[in-house]
C-alpha atoms as a PDB file:
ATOM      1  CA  UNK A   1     123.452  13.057 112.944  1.00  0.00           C
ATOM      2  CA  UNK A   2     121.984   9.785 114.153  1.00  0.00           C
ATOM      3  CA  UNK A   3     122.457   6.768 111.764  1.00  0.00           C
ATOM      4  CA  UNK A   4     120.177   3.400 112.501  1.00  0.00           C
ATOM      5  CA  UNK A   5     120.362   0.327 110.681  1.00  0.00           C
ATOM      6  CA  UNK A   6     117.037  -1.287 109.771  1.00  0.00           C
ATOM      7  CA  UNK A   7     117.020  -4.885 108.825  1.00  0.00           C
ATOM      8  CA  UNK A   8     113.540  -5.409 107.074  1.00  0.00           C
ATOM      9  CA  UNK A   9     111.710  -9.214 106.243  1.00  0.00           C
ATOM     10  CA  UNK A  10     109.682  -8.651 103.150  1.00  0.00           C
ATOM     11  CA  UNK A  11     106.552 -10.307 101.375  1.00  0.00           C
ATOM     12  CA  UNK A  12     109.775 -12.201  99.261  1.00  0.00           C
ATOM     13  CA  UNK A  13     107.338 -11.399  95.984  1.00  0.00           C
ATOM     14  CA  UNK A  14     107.503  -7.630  96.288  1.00  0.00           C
ATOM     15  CA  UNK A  15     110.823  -7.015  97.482  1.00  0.00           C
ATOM     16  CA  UNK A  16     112.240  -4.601  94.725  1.00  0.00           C
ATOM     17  CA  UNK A  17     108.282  -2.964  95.138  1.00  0.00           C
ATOM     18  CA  UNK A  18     109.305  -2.601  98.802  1.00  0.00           C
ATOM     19  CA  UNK A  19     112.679  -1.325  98.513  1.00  0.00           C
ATOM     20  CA  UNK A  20     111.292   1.372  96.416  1.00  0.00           C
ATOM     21  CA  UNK A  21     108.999   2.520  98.657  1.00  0.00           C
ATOM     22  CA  UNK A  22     111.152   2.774 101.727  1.00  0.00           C
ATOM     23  CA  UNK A  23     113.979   4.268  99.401  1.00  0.00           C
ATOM     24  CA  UNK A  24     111.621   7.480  98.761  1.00  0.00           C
ATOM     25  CA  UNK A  25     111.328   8.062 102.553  1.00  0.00           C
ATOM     26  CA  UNK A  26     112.437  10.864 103.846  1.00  0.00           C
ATOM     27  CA  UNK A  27     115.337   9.972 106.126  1.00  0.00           C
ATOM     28  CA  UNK A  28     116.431   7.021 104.654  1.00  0.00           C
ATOM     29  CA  UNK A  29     119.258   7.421 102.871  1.00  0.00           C
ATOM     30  CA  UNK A  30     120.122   3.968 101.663  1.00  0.00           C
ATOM     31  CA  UNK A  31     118.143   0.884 100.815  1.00  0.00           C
ATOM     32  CA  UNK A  32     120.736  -2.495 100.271  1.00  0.00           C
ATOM     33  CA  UNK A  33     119.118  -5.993  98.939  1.00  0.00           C
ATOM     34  CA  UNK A  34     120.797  -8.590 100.531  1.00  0.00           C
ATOM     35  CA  UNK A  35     121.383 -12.189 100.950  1.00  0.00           C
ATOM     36  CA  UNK A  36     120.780 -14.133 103.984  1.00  0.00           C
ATOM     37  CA  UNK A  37     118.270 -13.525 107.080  1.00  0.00           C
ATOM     38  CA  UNK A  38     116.425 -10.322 105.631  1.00  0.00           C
ATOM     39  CA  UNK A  39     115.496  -9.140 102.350  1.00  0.00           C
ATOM     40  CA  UNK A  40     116.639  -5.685 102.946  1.00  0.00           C
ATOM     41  CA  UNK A  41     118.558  -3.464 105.172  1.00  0.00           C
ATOM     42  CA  UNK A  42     118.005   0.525 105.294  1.00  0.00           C
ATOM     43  CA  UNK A  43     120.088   3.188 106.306  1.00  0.00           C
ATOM     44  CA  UNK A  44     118.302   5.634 108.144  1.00  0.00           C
ATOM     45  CA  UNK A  45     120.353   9.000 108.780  1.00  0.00           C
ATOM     46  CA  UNK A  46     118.504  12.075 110.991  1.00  0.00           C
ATOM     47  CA  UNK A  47     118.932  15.293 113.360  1.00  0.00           C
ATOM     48  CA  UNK A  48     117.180  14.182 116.222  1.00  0.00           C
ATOM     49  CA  UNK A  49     116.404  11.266 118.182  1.00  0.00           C
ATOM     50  CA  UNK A  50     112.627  11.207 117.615  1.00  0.00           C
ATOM     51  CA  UNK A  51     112.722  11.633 114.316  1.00  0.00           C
ATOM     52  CA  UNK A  52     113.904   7.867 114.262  1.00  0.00           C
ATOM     53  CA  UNK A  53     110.440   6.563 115.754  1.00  0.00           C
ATOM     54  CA  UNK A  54     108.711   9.029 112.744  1.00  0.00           C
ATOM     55  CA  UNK A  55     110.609   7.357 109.880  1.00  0.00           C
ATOM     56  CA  UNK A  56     110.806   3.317 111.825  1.00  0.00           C
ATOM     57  CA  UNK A  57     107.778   3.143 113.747  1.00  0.00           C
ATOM     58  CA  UNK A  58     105.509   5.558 111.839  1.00  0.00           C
ATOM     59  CA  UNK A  59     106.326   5.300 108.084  1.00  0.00           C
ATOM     60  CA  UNK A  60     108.731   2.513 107.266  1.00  0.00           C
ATOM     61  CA  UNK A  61     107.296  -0.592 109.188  1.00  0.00           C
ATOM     62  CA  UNK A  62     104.052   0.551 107.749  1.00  0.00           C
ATOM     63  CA  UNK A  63     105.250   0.102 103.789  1.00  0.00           C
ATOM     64  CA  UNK A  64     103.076  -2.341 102.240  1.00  0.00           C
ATOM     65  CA  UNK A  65     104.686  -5.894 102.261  1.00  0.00           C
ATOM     66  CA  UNK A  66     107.279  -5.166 105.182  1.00  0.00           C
ATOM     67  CA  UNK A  67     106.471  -8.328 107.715  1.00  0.00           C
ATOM     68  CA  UNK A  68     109.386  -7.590 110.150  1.00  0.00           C
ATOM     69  CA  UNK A  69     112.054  -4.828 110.804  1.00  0.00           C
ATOM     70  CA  UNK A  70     114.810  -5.010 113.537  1.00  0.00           C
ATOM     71  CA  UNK A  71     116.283  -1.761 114.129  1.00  0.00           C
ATOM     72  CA  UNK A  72     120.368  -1.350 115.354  1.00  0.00           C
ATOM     73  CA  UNK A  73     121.338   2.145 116.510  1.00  0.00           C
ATOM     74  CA  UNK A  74     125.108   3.154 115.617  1.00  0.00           C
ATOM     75  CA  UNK A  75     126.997   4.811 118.300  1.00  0.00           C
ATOM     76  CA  UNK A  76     130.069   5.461 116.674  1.00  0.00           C
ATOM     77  CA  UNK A  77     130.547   6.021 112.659  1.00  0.00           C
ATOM     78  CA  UNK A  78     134.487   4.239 111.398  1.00  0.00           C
ATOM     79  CA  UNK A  79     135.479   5.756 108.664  1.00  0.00           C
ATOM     80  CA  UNK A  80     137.948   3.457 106.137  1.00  0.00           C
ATOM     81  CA  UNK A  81     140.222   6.659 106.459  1.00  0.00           C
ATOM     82  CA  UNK A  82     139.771   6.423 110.690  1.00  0.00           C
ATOM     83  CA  UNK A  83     140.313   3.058 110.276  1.00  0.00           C
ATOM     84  CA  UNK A  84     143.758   3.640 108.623  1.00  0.00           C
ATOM     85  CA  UNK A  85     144.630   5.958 110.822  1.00  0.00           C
ATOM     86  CA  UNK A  86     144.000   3.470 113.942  1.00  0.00           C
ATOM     87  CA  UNK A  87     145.922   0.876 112.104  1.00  0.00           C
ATOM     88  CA  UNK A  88     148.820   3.107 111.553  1.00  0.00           C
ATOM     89  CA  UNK A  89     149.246   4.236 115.392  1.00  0.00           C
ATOM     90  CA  UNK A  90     152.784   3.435 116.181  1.00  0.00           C
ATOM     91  CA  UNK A  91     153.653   2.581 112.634  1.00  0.00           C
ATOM     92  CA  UNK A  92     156.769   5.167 112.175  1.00  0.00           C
END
């Protein structure tokens, strides 16, 4: 599974409108409002590599009243429980 993190600059008058939208795409599995910088960030979870340019480049960034995306690919998923785990190392 590949996971990419879209941050997404809205028309600032349609942003729930927006969010909506992108929300119903297939392959994005989140949609956060958010403070700061952007309006939104997406999650955007699929098999294969392409499919990222099909849900980015083809369908998201093409939503009515998205201005701007910026698009981070995750290498490595941290779990809180990996997290604990790493923390613990050494601990007993």
């Amino acid at each position: 599974m590949l996971t990419a993190i879209v941050m997404i600059r809205t028309d600032a008058s349609r942003i729930p409108e927006v969010a909506e939208k992108i929300s119903e795409l297939k392959g994005i599995s989140e949609v956060y409002s958010v403070t700061g910088e952007w309006d939104l960030i997406a999650m955007v979870r699929v098999r294969e590599h392409d499919a990222l340019s099909d849900v980015i480049a083809d369908r998201l960034s093409k939503v009515e009243g998205v201005v701007e995306t910026v698009t981070q690919i995750a290498f490595r998923t941290y779990s809180k429980h990996d997290l604990d785990d790493a923390f613990a190392l050494g601990m007993d």
